[in-house]
N, C-alpha and C. Protein backbone atom coordinates (compact mmCIF):
# COMPACT_ATOMS: atom_id res chain seq x y z
N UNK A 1 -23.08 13.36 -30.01
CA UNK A 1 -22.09 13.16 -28.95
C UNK A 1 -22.70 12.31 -27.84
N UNK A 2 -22.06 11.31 -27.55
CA UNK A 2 -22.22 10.17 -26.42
C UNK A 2 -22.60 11.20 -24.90
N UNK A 3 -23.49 10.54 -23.99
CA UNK A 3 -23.21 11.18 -22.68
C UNK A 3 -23.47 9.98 -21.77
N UNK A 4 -23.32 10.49 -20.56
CA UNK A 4 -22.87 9.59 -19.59
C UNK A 4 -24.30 10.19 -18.70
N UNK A 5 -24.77 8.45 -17.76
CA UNK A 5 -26.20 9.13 -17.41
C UNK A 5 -25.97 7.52 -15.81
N UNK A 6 -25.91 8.44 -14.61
CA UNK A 6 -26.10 7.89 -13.27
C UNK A 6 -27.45 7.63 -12.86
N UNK A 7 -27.93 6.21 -12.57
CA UNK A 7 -29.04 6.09 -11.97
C UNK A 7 -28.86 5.62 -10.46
N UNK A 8 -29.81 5.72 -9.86
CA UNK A 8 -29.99 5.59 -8.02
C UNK A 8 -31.47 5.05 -8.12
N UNK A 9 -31.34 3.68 -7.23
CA UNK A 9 -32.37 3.38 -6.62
C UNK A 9 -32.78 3.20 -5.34
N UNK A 10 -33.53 3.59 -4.49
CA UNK A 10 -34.02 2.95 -3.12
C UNK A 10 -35.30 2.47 -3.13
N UNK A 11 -35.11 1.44 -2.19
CA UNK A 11 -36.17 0.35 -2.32
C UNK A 11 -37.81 1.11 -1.47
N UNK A 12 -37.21 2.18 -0.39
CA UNK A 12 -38.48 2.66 0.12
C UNK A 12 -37.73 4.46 0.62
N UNK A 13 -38.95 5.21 0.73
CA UNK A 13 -38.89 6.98 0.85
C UNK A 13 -37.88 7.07 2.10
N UNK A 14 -37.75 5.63 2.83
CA UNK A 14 -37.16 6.49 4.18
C UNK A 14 -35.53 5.68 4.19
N UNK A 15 -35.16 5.09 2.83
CA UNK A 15 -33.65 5.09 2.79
C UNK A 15 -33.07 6.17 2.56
N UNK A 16 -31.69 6.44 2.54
CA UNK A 16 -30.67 7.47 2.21
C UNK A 16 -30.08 6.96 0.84
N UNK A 17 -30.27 8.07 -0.34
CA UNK A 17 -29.43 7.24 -1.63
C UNK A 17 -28.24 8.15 -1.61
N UNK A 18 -27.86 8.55 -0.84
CA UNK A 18 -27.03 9.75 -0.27
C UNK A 18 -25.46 8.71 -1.08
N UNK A 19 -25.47 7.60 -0.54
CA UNK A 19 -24.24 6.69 -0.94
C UNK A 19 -23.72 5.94 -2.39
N UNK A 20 -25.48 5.84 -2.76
CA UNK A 20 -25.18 5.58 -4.41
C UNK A 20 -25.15 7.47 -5.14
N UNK A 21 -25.28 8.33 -4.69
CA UNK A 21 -25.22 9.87 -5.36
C UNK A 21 -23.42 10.01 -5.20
N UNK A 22 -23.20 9.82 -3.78
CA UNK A 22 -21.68 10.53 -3.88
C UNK A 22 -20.23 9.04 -4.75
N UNK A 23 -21.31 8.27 -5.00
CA UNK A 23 -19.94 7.42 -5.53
C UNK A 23 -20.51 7.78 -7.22
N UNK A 24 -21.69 8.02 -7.84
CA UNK A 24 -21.70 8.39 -8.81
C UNK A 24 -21.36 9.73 -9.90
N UNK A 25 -21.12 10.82 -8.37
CA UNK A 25 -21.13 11.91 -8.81
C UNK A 25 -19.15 12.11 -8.41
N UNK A 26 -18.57 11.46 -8.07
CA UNK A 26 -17.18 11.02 -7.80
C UNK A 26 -16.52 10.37 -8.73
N UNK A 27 -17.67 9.57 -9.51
CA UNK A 27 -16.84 8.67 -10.56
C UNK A 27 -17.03 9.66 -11.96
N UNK A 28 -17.66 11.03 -12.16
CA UNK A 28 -17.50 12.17 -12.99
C UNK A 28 -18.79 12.67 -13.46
N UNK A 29 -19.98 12.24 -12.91
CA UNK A 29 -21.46 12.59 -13.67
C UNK A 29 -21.90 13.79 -12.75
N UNK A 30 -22.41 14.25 -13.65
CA UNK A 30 -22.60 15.65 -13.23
C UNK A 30 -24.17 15.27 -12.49
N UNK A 31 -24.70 16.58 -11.27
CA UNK A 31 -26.00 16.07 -10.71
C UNK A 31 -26.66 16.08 -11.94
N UNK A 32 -26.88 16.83 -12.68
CA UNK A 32 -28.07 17.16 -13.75
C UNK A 32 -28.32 16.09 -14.62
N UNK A 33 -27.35 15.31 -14.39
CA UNK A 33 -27.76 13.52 -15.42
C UNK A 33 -27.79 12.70 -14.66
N UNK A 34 -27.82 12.74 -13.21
CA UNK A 34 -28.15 11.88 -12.20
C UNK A 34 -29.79 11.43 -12.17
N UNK A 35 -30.25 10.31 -11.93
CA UNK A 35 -31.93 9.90 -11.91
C UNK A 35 -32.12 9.05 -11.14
N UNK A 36 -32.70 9.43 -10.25
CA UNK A 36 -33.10 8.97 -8.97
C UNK A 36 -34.46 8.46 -8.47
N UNK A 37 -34.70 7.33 -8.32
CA UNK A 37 -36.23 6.57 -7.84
C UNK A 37 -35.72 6.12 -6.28
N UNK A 38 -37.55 6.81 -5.73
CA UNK A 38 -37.56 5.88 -4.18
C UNK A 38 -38.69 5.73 -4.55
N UNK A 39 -38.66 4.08 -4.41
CA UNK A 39 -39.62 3.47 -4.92
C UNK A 39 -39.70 2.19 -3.41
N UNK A 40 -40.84 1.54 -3.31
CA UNK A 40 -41.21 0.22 -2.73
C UNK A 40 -40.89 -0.75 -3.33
N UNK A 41 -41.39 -1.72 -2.56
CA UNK A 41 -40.91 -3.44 -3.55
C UNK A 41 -42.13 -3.63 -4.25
N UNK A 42 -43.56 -2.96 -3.62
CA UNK A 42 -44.52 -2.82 -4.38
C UNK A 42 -45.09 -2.46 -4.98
N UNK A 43 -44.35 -1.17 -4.89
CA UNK A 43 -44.58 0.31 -5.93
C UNK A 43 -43.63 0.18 -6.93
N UNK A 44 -43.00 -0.20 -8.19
CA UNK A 44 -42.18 -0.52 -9.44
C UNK A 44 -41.82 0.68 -10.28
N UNK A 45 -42.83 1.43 -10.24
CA UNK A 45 -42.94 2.11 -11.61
C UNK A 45 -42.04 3.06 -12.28
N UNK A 46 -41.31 3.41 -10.90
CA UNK A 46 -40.10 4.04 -11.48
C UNK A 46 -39.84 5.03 -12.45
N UNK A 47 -40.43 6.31 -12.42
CA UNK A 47 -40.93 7.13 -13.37
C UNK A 47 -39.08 7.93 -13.71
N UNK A 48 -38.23 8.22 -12.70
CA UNK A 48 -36.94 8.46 -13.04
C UNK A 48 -36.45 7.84 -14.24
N UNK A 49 -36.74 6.15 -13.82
CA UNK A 49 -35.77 5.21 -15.33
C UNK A 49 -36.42 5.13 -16.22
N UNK A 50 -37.67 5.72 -16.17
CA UNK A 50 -38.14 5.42 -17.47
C UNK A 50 -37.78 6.73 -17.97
N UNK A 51 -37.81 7.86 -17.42
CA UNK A 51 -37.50 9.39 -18.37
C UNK A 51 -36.07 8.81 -18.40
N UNK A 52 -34.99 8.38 -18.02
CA UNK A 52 -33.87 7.98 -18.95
C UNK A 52 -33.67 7.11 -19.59
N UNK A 53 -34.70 6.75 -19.73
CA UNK A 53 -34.73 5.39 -20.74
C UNK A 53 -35.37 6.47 -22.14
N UNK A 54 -35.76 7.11 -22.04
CA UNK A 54 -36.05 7.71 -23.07
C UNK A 54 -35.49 9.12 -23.81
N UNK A 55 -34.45 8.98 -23.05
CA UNK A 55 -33.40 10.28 -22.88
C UNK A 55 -32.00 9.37 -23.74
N UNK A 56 -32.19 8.51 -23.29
CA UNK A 56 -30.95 7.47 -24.24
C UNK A 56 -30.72 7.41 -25.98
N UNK A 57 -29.37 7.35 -26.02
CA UNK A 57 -28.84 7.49 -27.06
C UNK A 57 -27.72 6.13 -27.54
N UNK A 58 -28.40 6.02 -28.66
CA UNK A 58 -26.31 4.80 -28.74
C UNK A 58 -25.75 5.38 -28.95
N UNK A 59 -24.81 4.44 -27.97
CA UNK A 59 -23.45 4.94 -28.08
C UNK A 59 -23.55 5.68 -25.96
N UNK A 60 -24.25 5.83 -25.79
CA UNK A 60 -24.42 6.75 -24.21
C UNK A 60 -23.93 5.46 -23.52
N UNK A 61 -23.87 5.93 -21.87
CA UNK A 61 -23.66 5.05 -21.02
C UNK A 61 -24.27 5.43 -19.72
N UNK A 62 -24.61 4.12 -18.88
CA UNK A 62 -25.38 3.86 -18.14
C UNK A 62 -24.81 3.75 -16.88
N UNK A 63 -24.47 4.58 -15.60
CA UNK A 63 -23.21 4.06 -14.05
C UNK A 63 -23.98 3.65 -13.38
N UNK A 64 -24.64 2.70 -12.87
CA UNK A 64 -24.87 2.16 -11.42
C UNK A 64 -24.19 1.47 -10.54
N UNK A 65 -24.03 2.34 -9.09
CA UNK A 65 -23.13 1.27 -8.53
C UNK A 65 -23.32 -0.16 -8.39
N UNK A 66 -24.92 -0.85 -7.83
CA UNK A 66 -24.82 -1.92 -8.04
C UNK A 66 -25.81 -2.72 -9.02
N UNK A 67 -25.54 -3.79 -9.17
CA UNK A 67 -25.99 -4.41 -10.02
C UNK A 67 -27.70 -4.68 -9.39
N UNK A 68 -27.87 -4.77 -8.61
CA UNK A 68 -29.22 -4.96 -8.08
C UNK A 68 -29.90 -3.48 -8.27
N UNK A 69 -29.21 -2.45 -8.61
CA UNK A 69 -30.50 -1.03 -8.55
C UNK A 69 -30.98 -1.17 -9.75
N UNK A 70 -30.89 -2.04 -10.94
CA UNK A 70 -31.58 -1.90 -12.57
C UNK A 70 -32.96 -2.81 -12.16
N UNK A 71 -32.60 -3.77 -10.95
CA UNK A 71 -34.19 -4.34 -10.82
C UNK A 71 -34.63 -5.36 -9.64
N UNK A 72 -35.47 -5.77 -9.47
CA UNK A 72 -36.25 -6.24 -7.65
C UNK A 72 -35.70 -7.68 -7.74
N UNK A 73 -35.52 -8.25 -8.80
CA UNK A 73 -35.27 -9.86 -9.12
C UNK A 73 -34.58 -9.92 -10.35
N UNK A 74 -34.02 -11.20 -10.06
CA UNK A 74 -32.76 -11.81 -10.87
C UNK A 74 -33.14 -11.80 -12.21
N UNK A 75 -34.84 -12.07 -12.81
CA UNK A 75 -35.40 -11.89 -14.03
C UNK A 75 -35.44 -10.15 -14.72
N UNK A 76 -35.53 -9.28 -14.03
CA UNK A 76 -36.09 -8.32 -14.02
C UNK A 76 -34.66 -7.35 -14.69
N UNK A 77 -33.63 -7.88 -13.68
CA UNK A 77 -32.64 -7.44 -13.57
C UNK A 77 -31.27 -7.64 -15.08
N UNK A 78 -31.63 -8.86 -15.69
CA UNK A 78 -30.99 -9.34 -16.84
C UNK A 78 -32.24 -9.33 -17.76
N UNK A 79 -33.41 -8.34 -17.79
CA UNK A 79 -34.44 -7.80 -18.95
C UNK A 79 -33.96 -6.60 -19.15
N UNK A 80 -33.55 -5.39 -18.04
CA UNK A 80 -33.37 -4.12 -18.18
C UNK A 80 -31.67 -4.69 -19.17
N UNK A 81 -31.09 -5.38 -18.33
CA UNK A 81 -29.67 -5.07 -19.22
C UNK A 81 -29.80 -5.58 -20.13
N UNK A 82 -30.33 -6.41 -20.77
CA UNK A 82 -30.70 -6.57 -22.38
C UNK A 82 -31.64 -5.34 -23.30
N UNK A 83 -32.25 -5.29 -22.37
CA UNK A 83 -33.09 -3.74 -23.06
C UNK A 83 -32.12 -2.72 -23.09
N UNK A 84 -31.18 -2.37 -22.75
CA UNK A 84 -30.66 -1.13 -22.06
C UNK A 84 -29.45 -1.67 -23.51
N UNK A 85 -28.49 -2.99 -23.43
CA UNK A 85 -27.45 -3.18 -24.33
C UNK A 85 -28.13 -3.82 -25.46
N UNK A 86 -29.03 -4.08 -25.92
CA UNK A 86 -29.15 -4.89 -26.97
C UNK A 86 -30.30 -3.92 -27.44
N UNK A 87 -31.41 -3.78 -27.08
CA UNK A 87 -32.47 -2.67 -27.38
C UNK A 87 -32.09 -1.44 -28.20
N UNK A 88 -31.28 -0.57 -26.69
CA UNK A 88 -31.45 1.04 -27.17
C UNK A 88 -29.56 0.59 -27.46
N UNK A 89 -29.42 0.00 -27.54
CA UNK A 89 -27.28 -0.20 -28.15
C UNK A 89 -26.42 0.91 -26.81
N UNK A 90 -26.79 0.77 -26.02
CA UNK A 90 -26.40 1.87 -24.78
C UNK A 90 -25.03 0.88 -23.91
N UNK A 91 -24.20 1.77 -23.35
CA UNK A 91 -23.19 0.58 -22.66
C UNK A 91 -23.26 0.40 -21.20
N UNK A 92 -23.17 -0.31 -20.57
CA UNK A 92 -23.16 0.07 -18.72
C UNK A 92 -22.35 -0.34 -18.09
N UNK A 93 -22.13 0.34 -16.73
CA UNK A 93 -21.05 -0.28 -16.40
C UNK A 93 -21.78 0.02 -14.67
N UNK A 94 -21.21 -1.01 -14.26
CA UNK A 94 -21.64 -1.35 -12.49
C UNK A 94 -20.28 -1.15 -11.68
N UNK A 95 -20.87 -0.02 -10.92
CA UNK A 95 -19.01 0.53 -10.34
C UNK A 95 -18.87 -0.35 -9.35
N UNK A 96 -19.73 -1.20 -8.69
CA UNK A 96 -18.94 -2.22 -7.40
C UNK A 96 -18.42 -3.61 -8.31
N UNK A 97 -18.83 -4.00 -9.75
CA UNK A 97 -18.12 -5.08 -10.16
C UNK A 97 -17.53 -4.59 -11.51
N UNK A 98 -16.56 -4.04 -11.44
CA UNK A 98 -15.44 -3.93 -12.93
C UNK A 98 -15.52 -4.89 -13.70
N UNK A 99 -15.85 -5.48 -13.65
CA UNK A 99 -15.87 -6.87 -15.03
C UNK A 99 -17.32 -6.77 -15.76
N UNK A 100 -18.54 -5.90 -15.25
CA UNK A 100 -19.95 -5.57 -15.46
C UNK A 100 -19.56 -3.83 -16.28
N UNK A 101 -18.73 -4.40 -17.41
CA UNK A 101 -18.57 -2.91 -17.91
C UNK A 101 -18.56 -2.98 -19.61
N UNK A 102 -19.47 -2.84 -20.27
CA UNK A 102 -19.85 -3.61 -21.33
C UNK A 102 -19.10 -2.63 -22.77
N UNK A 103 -18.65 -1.51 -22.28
CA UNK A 103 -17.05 -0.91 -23.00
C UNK A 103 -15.84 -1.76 -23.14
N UNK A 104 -15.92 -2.36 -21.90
CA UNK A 104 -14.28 -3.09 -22.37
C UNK A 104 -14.60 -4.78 -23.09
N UNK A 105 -13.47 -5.45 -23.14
CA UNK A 105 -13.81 -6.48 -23.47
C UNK A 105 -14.67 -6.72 -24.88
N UNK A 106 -14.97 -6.34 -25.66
CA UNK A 106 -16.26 -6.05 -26.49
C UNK A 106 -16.49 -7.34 -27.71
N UNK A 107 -15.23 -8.29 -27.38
CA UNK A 107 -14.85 -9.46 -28.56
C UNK A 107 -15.79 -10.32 -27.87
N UNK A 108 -16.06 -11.60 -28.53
CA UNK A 108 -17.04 -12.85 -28.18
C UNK A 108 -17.17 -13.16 -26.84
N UNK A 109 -15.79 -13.44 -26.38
CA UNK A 109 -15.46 -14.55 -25.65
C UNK A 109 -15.43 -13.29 -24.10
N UNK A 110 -14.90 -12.05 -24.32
CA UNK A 110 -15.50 -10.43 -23.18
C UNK A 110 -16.96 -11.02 -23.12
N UNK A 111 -17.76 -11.00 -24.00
CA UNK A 111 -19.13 -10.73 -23.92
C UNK A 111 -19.54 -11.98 -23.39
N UNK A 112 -19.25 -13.19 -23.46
CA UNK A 112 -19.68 -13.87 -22.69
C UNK A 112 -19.23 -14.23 -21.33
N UNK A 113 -18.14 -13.45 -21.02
CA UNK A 113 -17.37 -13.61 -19.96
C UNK A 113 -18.42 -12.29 -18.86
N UNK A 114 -19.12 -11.60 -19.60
CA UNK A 114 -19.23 -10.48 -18.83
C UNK A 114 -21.61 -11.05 -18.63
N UNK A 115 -21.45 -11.78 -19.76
CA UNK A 115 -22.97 -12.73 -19.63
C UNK A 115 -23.23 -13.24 -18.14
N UNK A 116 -22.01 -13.75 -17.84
CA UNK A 116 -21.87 -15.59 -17.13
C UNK A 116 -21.84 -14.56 -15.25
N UNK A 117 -20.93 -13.10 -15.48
CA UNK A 117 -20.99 -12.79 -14.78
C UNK A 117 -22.28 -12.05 -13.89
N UNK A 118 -22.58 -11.29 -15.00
CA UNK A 118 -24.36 -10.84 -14.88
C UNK A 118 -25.26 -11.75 -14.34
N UNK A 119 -25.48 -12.89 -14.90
CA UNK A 119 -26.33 -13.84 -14.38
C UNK A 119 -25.85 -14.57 -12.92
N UNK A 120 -24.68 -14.33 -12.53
CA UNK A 120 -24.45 -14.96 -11.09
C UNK A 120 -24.57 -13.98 -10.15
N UNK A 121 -24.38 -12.73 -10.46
CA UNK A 121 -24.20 -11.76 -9.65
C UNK A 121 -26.08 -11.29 -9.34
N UNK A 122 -26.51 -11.16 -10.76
CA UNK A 122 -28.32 -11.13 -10.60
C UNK A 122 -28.71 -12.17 -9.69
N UNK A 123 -28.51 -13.66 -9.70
CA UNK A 123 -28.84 -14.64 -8.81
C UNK A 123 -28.55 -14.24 -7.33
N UNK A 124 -27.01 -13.94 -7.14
CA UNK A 124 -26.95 -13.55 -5.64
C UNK A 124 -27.62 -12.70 -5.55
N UNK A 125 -27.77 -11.63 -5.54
CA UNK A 125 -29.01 -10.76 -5.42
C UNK A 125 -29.87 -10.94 -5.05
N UNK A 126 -30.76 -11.99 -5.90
CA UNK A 126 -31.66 -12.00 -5.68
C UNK A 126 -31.97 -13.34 -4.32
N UNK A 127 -31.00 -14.03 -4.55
CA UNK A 127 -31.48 -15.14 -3.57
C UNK A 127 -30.76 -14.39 -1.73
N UNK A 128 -29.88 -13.07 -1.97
CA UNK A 128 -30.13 -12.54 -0.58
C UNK A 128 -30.66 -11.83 -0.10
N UNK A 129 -31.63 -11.44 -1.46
CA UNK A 129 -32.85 -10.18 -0.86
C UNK A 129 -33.88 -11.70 -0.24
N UNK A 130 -33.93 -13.02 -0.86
CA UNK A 130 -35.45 -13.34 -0.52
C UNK A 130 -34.62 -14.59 0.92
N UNK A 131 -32.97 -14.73 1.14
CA UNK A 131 -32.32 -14.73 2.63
C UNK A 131 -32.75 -13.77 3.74
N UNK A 132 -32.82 -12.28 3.26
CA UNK A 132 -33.28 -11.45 4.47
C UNK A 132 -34.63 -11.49 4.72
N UNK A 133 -35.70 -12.02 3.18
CA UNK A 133 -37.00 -12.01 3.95
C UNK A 133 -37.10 -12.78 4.81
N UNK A 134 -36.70 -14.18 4.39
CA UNK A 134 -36.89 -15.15 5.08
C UNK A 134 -36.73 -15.19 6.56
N UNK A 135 -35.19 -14.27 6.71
CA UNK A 135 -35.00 -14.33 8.60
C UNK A 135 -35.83 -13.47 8.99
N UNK A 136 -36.57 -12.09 8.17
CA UNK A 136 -37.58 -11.42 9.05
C UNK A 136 -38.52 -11.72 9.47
N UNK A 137 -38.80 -12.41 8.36
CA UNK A 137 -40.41 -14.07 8.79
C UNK A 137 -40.33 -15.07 9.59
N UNK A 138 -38.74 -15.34 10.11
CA UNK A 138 -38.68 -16.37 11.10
C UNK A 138 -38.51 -15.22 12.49
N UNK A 139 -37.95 -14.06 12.33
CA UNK A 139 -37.90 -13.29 13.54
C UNK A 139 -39.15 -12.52 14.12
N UNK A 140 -40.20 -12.52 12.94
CA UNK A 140 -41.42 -12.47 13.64
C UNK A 140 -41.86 -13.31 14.34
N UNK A 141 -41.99 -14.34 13.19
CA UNK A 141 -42.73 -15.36 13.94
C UNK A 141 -42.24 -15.95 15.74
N UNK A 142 -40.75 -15.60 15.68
CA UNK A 142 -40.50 -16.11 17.38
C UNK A 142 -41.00 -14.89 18.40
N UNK A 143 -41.05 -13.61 17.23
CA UNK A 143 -41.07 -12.91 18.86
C UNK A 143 -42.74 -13.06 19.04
N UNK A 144 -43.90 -13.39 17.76
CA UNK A 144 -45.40 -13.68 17.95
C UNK A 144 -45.28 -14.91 19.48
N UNK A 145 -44.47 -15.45 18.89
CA UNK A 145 -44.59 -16.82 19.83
C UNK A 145 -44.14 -16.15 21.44
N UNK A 146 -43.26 -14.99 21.33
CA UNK A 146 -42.88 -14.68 22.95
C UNK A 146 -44.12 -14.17 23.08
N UNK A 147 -44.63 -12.97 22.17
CA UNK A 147 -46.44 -12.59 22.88
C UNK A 147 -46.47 -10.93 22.36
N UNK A 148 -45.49 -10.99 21.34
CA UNK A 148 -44.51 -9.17 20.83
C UNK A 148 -45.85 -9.16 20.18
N UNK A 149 -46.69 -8.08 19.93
CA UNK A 149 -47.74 -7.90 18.85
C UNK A 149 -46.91 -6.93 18.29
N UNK A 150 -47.86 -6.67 17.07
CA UNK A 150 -47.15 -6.07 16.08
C UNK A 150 -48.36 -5.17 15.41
N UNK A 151 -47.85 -3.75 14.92
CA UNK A 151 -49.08 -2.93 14.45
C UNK A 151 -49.40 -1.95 15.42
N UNK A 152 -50.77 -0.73 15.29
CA UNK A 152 -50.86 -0.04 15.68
C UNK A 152 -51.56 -0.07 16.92
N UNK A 153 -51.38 -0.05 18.05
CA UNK A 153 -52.23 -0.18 19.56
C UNK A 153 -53.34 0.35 19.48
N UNK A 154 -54.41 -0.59 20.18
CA UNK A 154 -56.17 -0.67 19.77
C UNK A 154 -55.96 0.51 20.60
N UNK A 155 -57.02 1.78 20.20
CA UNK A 155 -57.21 2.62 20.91
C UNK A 155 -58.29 2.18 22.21
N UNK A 156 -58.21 3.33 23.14
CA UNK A 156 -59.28 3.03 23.82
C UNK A 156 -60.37 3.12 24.28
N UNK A 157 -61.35 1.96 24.59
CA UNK A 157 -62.52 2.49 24.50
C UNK A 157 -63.25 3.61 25.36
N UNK A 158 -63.83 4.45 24.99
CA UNK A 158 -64.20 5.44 25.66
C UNK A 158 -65.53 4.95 26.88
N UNK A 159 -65.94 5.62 27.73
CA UNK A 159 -66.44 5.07 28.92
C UNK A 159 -68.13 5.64 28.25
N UNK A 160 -68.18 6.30 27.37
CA UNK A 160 -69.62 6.54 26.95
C UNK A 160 -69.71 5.33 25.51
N UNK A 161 -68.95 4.18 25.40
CA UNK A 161 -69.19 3.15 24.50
C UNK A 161 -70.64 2.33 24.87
N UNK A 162 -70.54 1.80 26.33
CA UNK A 162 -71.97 0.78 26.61
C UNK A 162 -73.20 1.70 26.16
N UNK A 163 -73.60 2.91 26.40
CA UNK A 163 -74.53 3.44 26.34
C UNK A 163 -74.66 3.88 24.85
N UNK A 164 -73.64 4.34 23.91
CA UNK A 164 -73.65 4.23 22.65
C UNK A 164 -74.04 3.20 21.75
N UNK A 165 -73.49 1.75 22.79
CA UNK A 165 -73.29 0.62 21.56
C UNK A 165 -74.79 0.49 22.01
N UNK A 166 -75.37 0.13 23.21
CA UNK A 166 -76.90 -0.21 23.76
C UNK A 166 -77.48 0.51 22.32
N UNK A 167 -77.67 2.22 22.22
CA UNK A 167 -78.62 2.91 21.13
C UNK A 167 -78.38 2.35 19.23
N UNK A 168 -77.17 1.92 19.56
CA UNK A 168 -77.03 0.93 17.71
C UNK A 168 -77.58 0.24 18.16
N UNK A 169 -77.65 -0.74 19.31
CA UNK A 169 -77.86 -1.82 19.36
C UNK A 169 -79.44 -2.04 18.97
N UNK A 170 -80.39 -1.23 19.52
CA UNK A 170 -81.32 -0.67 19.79
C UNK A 170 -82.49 -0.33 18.56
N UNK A 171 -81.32 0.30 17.36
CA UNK A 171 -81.55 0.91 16.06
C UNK A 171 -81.66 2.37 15.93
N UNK A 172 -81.29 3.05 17.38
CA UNK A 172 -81.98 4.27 17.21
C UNK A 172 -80.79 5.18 16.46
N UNK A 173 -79.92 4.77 16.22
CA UNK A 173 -78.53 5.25 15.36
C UNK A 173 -78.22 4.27 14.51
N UNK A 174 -77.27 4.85 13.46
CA UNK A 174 -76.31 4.28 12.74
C UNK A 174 -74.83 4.14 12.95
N UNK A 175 -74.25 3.23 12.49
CA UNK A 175 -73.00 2.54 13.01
C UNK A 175 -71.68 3.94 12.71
N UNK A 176 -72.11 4.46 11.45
CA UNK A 176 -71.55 5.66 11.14
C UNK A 176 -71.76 6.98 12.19
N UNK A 177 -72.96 7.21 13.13
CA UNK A 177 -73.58 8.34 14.06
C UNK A 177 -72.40 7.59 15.14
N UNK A 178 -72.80 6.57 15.98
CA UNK A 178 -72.13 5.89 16.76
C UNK A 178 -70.86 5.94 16.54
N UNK A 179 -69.70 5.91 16.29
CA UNK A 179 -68.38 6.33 15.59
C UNK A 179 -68.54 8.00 15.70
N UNK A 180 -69.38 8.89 15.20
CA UNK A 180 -69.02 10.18 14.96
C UNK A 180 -69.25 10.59 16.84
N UNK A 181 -70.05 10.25 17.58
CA UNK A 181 -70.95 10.26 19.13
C UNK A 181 -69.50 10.16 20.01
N UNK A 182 -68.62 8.59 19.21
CA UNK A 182 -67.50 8.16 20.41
C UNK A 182 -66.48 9.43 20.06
N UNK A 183 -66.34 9.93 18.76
CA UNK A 183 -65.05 10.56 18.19
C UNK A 183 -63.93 9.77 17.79
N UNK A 184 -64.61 8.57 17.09
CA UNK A 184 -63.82 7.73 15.90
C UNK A 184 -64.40 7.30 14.90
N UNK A 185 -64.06 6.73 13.89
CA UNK A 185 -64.28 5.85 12.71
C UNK A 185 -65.55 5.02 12.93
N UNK A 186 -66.41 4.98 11.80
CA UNK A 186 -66.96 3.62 11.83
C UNK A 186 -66.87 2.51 11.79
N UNK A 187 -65.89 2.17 11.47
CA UNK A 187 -64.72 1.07 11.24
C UNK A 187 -63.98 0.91 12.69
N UNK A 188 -63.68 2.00 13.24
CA UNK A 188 -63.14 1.54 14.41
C UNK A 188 -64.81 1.07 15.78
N UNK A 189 -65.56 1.86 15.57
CA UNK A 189 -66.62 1.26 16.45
C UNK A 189 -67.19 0.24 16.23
N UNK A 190 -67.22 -0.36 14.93
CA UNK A 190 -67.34 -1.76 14.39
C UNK A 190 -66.51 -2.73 14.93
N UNK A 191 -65.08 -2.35 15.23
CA UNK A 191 -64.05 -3.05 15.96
C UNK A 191 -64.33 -3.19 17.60
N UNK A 192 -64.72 -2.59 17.93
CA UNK A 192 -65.20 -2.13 18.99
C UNK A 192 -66.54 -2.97 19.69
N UNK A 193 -67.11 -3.06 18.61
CA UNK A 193 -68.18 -4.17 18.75
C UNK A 193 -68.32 -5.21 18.68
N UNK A 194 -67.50 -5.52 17.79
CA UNK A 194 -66.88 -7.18 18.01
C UNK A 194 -66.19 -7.87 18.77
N UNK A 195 -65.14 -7.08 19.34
CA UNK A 195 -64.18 -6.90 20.68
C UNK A 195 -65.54 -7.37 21.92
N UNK A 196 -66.78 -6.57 22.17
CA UNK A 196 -67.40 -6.85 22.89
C UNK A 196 -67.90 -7.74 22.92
N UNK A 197 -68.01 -8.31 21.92
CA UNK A 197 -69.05 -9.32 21.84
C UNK A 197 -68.54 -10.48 22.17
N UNK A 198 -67.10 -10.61 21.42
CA UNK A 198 -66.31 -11.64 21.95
C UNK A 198 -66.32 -11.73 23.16
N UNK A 199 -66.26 -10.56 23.72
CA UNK A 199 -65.84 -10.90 25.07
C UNK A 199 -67.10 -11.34 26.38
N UNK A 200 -68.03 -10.81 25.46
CA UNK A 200 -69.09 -11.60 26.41
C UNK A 200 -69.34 -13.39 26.31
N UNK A 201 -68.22 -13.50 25.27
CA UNK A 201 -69.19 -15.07 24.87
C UNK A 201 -68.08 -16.03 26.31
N UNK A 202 -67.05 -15.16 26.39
CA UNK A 202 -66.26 -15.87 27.78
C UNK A 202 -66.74 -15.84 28.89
């Protein structure tokens, strides 16, 4: 017997898939066949789609609302749906585009009608995920240029640093003692030391 199987993706831990759950579990899938990844753009691995990728049956079917949650890019994205319809013989259907529903239509001229659509819809996708990088890279870059830094604020240096950095300086410690002495990192008193140094050369 055929079953019906909802996937959800988010791109990072601190989206809500709250919106792809209630339109999937609305359109009749029960939670218990729902599969859900929060994943990064750099983290892929997606351990949800792969346990339903191996949970699949022909003849089953596949709901995602959009066509961009099967993958990060326009390549990626028309590999899973060939793996998914041609691979495991599975059907899918994308609830924001009705014509991405690989049940209906099922004669030549459906299947290439539903090809032509896949591949334009994967393209937009993908060319407005790498539209929004682009304006975040130009909206950094203006506010660098107003003087906006960006990242975590240099802590500060503690007032027993000169007499610390003098005893590294010195040899009578290590860069690791010096860091444990201020009550930070070695890595951060290393920062710390370079900061100074620079600043003596002004």
């Amino acid at each position: 017997m055929s079953k019906t199987y909802g996937y959800i993706r988010v791109s990072s831990r601190e989206q809500n898939e709250e919106r792809q759950r209630i339109a999937l579990l609305d359109w009749g899938i029960p939670e218990r066949d729902l599969f859900t990844d929060k994943q990064s753009g750099k983290d892929f691995e997606r351990p949800a789609y792969r346990c339903m990728l191996r949970k699949l049956k022909e003849g089953d079917l596949v709901v995602v609302k959009s066509i961009d949650r099967l993958g990060r890019n326009y390549e990626e994205i028309l590999d899973q749906w060939r793996i998914i319809t041609k691979k495991i013989h599975v059907d899918i259907k994308v609830l924001d585009m009705p014509l991405l529903d690989t049940r209906q239509n099922v004669d030549l001229t459906g299947t290439l009608i539903a090809d032509l659509v896949l591949q334009l819809l994967s393209y937009v996708a993908q060319t407005e995920r790498e539209s929004i990088r682009q304006r975040q890279a130009e909206g950094i870059a203006a506010a660098r240029q107003r003087g906006v830094r960006f990242g975590r604020p240099s802590m500060i240096v503690p007032e027993a640093f000169d007499e610390t950095y003098t005893r590294w300086l010195a040899g009578e410690i290590t860069s690791r003692k010096a860091g444990e002495l201020l009550g930070t990192s070695q890595t951060t008193f290393l920062n710390w030391v370079r900061r100074h140094k620079k600043n003596q050369e002004f």
